[in-house]
Protein backbone atom coordinates (compact mmCIF):
# COMPACT_ATOMS: atom_id res chain seq x y z
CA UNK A 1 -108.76 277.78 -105.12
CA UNK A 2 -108.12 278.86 -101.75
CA UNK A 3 -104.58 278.66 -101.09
CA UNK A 4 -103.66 278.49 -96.92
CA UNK A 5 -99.99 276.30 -97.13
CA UNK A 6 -97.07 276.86 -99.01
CA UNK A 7 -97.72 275.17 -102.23
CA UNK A 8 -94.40 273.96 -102.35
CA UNK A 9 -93.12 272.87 -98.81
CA UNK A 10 -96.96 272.80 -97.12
CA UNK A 11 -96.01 275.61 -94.20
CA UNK A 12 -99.24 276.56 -93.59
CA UNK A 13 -100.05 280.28 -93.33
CA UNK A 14 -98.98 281.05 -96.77
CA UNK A 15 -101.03 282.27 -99.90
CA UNK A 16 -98.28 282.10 -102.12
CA UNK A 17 -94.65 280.39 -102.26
CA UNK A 18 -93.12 281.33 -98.80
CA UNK A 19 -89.74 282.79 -99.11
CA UNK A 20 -88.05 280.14 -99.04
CA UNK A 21 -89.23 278.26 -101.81
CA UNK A 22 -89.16 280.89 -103.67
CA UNK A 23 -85.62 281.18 -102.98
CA UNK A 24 -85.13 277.02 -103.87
CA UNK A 25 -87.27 277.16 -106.83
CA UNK A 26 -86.97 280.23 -108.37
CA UNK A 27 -84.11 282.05 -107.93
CA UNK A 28 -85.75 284.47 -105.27
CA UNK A 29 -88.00 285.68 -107.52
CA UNK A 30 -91.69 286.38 -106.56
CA UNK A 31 -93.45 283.59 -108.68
CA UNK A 32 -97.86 283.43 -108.62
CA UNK A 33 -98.52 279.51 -107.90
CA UNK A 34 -101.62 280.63 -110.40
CA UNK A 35 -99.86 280.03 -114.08
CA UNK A 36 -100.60 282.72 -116.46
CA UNK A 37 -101.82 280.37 -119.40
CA UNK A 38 -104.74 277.64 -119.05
CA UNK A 39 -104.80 274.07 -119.14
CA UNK A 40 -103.13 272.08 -122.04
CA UNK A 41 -105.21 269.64 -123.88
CA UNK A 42 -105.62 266.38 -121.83
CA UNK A 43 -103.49 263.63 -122.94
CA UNK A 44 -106.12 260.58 -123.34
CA UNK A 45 -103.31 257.59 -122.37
CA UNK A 46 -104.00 254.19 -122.85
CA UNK A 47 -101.45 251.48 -122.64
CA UNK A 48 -100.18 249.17 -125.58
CA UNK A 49 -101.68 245.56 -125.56
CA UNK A 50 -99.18 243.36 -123.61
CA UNK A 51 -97.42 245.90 -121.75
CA UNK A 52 -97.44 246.20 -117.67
CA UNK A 53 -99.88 248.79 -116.52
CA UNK A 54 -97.79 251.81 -115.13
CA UNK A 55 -98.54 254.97 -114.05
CA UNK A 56 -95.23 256.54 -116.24
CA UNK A 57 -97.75 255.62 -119.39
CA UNK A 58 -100.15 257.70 -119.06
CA UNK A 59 -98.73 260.96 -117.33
CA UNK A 60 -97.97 264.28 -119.79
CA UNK A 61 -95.25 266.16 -119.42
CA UNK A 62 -94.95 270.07 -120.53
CA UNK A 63 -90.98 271.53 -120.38
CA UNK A 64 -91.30 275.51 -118.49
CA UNK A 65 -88.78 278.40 -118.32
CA UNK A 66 -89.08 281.31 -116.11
CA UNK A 67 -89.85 284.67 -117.90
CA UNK A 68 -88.50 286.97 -115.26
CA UNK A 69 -91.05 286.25 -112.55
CA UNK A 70 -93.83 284.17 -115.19
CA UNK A 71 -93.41 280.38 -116.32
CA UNK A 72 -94.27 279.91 -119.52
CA UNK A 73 -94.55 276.55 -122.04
CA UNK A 74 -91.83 276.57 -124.07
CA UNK A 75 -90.01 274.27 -126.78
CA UNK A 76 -86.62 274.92 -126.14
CA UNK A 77 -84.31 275.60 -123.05
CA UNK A 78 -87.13 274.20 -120.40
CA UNK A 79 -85.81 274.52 -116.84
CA UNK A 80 -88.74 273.15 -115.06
CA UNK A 81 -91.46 270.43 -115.40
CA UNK A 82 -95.51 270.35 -115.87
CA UNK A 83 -97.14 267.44 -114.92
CA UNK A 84 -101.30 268.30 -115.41
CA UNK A 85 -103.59 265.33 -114.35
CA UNK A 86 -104.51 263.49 -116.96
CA UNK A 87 -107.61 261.42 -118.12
CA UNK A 88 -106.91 257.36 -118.49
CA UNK A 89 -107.74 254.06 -117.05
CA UNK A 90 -106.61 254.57 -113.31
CA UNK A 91 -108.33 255.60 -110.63
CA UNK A 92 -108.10 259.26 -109.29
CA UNK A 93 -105.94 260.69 -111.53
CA UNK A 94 -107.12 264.45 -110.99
CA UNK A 95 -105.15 263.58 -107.91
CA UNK A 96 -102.15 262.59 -109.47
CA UNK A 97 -100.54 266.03 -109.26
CA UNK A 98 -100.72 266.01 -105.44
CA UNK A 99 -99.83 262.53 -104.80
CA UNK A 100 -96.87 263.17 -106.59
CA UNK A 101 -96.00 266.38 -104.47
CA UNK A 102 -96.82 265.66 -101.17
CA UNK A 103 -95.05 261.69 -101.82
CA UNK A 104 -92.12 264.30 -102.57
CA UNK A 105 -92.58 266.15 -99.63
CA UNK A 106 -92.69 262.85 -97.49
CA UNK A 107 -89.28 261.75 -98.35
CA UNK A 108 -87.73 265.41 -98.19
CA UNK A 109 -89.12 266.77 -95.15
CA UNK A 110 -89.67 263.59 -93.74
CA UNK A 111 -87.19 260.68 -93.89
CA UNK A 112 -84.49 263.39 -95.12
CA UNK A 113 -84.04 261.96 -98.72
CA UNK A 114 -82.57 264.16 -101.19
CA UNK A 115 -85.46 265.06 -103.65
CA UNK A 116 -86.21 267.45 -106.82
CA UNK A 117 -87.23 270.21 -105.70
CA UNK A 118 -91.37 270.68 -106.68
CA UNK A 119 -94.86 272.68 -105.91
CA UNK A 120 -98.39 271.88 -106.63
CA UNK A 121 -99.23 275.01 -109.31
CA UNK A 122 -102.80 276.10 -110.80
CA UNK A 123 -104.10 276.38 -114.39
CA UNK A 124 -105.41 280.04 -114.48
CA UNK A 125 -108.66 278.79 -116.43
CA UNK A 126 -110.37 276.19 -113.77
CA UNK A 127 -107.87 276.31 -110.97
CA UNK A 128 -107.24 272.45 -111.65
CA UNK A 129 -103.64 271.52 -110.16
CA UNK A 130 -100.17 270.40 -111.86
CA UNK A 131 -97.36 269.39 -110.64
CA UNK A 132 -94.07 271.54 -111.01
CA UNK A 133 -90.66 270.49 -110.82
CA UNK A 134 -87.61 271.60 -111.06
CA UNK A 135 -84.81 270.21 -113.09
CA UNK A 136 -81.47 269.24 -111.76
CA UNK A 137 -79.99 268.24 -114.76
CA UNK A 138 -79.47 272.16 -115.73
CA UNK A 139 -76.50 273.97 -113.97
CA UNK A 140 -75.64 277.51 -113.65
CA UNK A 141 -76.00 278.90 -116.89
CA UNK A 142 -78.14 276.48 -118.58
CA UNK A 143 -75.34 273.78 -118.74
CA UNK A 144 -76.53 270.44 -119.15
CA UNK A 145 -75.44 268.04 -116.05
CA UNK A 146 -74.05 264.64 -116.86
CA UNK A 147 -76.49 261.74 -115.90
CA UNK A 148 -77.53 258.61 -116.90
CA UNK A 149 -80.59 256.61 -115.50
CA UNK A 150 -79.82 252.64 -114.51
CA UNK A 151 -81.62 251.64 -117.49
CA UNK A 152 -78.69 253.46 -119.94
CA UNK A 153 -76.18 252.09 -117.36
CA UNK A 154 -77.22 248.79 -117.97
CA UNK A 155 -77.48 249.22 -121.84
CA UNK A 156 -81.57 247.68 -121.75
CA UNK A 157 -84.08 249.30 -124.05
CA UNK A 158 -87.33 248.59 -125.42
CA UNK A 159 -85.54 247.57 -128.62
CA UNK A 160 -82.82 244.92 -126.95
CA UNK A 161 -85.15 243.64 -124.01
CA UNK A 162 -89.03 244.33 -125.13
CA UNK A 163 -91.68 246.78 -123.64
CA UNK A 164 -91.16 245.34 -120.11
CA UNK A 165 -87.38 246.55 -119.50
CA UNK A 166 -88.13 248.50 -117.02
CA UNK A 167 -89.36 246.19 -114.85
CA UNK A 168 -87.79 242.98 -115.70
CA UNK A 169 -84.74 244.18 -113.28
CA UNK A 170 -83.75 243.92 -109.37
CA UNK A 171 -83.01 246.49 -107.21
CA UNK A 172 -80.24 244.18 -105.74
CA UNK A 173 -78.77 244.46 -109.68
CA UNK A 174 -78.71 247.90 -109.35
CA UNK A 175 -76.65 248.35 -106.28
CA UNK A 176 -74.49 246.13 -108.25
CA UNK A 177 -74.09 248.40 -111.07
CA UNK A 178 -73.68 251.62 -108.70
CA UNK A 179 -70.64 249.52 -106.83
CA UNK A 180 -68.99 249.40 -110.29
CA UNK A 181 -69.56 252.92 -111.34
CA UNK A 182 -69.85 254.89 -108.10
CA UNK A 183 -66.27 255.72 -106.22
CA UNK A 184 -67.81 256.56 -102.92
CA UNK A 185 -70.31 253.68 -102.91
CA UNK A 186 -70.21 252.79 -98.87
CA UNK A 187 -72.27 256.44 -99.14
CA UNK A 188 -74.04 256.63 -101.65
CA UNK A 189 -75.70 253.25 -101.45
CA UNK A 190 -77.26 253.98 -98.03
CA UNK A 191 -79.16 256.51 -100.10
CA UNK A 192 -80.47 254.21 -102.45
CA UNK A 193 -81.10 251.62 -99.93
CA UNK A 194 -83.49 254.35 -97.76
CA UNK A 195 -85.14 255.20 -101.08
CA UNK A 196 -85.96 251.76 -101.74
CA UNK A 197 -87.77 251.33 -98.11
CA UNK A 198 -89.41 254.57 -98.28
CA UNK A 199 -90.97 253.64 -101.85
CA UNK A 200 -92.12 250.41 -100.45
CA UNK A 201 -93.02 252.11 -97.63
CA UNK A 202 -95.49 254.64 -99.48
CA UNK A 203 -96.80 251.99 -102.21
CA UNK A 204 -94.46 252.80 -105.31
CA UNK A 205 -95.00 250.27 -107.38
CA UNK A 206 -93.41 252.23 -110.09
CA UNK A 207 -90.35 252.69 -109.23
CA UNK A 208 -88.36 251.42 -111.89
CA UNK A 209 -84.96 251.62 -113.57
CA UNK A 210 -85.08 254.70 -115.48
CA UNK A 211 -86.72 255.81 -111.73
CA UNK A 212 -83.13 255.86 -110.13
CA UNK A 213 -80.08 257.91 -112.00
CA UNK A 214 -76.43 258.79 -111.16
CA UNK A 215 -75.09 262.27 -112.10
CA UNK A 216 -71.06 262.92 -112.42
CA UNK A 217 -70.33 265.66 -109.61
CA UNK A 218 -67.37 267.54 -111.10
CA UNK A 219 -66.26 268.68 -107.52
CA UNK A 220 -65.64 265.02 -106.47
CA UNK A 221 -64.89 263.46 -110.18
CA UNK A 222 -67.33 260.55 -109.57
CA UNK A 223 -71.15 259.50 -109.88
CA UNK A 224 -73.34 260.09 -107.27
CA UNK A 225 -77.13 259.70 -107.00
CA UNK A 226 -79.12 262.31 -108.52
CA UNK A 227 -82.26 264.01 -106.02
CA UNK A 228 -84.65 261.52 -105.94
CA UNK A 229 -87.80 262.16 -108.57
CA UNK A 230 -91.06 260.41 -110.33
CA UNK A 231 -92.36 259.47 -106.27
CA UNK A 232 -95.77 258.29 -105.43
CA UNK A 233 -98.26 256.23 -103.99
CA UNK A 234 -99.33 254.11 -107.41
CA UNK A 235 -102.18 252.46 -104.95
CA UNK A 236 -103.90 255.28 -105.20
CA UNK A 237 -104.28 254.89 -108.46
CA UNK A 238 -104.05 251.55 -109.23
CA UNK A 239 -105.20 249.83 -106.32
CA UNK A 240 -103.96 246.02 -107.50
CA UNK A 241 -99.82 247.55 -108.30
CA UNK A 242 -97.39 245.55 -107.44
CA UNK A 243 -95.74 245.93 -104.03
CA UNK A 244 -92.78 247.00 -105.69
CA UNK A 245 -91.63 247.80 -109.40
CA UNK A 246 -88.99 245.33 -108.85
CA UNK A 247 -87.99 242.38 -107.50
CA UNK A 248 -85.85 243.03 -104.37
CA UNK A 249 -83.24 240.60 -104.68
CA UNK A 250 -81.64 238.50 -107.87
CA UNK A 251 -84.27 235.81 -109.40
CA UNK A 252 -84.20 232.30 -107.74
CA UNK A 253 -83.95 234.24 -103.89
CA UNK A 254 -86.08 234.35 -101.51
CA UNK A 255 -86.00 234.59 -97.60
CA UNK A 256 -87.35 232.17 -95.75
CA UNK A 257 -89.98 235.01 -94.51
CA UNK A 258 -90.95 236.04 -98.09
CA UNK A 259 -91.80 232.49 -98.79
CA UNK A 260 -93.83 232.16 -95.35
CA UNK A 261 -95.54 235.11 -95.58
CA UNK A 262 -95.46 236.09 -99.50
CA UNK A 263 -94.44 240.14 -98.47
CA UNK A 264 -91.18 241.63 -98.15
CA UNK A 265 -90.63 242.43 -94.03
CA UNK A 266 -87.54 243.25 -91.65
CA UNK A 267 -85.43 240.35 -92.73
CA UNK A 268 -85.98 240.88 -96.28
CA UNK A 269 -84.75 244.43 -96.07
CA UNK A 270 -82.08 242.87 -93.65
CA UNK A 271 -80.93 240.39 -95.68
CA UNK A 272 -80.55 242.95 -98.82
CA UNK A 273 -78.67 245.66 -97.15
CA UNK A 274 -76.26 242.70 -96.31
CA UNK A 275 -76.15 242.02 -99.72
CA UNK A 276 -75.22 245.28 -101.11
CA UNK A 277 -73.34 246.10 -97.99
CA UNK A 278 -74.68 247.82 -95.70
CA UNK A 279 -73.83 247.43 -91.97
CA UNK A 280 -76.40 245.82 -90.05
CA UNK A 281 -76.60 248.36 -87.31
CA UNK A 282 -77.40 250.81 -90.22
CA UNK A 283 -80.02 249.10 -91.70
CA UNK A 284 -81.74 248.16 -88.10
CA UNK A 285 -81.76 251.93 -87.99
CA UNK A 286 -83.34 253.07 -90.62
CA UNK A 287 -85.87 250.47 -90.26
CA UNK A 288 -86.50 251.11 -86.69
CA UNK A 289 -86.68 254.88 -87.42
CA UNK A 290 -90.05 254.74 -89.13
CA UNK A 291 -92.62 254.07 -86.69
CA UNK A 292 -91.64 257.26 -84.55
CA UNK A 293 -92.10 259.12 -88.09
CA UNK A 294 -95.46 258.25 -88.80
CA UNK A 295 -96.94 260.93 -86.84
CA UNK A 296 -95.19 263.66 -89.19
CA UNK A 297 -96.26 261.51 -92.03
CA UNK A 298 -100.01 262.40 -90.89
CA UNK A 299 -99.26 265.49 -90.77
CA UNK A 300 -97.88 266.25 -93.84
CA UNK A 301 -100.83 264.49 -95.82
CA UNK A 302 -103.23 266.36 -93.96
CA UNK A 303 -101.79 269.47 -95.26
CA UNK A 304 -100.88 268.57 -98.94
CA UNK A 305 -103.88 269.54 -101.98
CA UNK A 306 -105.25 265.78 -101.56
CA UNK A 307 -108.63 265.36 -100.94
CA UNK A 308 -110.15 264.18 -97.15
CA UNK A 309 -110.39 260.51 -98.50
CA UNK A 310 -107.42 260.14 -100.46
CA UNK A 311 -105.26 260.98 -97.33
CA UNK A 312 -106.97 259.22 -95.19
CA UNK A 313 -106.68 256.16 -97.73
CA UNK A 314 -103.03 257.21 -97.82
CA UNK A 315 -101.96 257.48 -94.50
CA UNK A 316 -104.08 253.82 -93.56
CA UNK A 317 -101.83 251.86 -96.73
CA UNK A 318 -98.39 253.37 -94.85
CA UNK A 319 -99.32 252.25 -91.20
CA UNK A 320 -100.07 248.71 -92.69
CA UNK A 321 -96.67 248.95 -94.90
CA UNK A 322 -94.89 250.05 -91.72
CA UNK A 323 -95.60 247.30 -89.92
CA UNK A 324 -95.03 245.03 -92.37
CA UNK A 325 -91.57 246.40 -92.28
CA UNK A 326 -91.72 246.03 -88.91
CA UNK A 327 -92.14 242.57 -89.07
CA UNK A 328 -89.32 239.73 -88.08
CA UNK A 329 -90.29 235.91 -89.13
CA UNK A 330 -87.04 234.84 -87.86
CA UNK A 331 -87.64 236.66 -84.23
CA UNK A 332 -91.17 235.02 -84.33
CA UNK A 333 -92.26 232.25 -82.61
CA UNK A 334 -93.47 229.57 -84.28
């Protein structure tokens, strides 16, 4: 594997984690993106008759604790986590690993959205990739931060609600719950509101309820959102996924775009920041922000560990998203 970026933040010039990263993900400490054991047996995934296909079925996860400067598998007390690709029924799953970390990336370095912090890593058998991150639910010392994903908020299960629960939700639904629980919503909902577009934006079509958490922040007493986490372009993978994981609004809504054109466009995204409060001038500008972004978007995929195709195939399915986004029915003439 010939290393020339940052494996964690994609600065190119870099063999190893630049400073940094280092710094963000490991306390400083001088960390080999080559992990000292090999590969862990692949996890053959398939998914349960009558359940939605979903790319959260089939990945494996592996908890990691750093050793002084060595992560190693471990049982107990895991501060970080392994994601190796897997073998299953989707389509380029060795790529999984850096889909994941460069989708990451996108929204971090990007469109400035608060993420995990992560790194593409190396098996030290066959060089094959993982994906590393790092947990924010540990705090100084090991402590265990308070948080609770939107599906324990809204007391569904598998048990109550059947295998789809995760799914059979609105986004809209879960501003509603954050506006009950969250003190400081006016801010915090932005946030979920940008996360929403950029996961439409770069083909999520898994992001569901357990994909979106609040955490109690002890210096403000109240829930916020956690770092974002779980990000990537399903497409990839799966290339008939579902625009998005959820439904954007409540059932029996629809704009009278959606039902012209059967995607979700400006007004859609208009219409539900209205609806969860949002100013308009603040959702015309995040929406208008995009196009001027695309360029760093390029960028950024053409220096993250996927191959030539996959980023090509990547960046073409985020220019057609964008200007779907981009897209007013209402300002259209007819």
């Amino acid at each position: 594997m010939n290393i020339s970026h940052c494996p964690a933040c994609l600065r190119p010039g870099y063999k190893e984690f630049c400073a940094s990263c280092r710094k963000s993900l490991f306390g400083g400490k001088r960390v080999s993106p080559i992990l000292p054991f090999t590969r862990p047996d692949y996890n053959v995934r398939k998914r349960e008759q009558g359940s939605r296909l979903s790319i959260s079925g089939v990945q494996s996860k592996h908890s990691l604790k750093l050793n002084d400067a060595s992560l190693e598998l471990t049982e107990k007390g895991g501060e970080y986590i392994l994601k190796p690709a897997v073998v299953g029924e989707f389509d380029n799953l060795e790529a999984m690993p850096a889909n994941e970390h460069v989708t990451m990336q996108l929204a971090r370095q990007v469109f400035r959205i608060g993420t995990a912090e992560c790194a593409v890593v190396f098996f030290r058998d066959d060089l094959s990739p993982a994906y590393l991150t790092k947990r924010f639910d540990i705090g100084p010392g090991g402590a265990h931060v308070q948080q609770e994903d939107f599906a324990q908020i809204a007391e569904v299960s598998e048990e109550t609600h059947g295998r789809n629960y995760k799914y059979d939700f609105s986004y809209e639904r879960i501003a509603l719950l954050m506006k009950r629980h969250v003190s400081v919503y006016a801010v915090e909902v932005e946030k979920f509101f940008k996360l929403v577009l950029f996961n439409y934006l770069v083909h999520n079509g898994d992001a569901h309820i357990k994909n979106f958490s609040l955490c109690r922040d002890p210096g403000v007493n109240t829930y916020l959102m956690t770092p974002a986490y779980d990000l990537l372009n399903t497409r990839l993978h799966l290339p008939n996924e579902s625009a998005m994981a959820l439904d954007l609004f409540e059932p029996d809504f629809e704009t009278g775009s959606y039902k012209a054109n059967g995607f979700y466009a400006r007004d859609d995204f208009f219409e539900f920041g209205a609806r969860i409060g949002i100013p308009s001038k603040r959702v015309d500008r995040m929406i208008d922000e995009i196009p001027g972004r695309l360029h760093f978007v390029n960028d950024l995929l053409n220096r993250s560990f996927l191959s030539d195709p996959l980023k090509a195939g990547y960046a073409e399915m985020v220019e057609a998203r964008a200007k779907a986004i981009g897209y007013s029915y209402v300002k259209t003439p007819r």
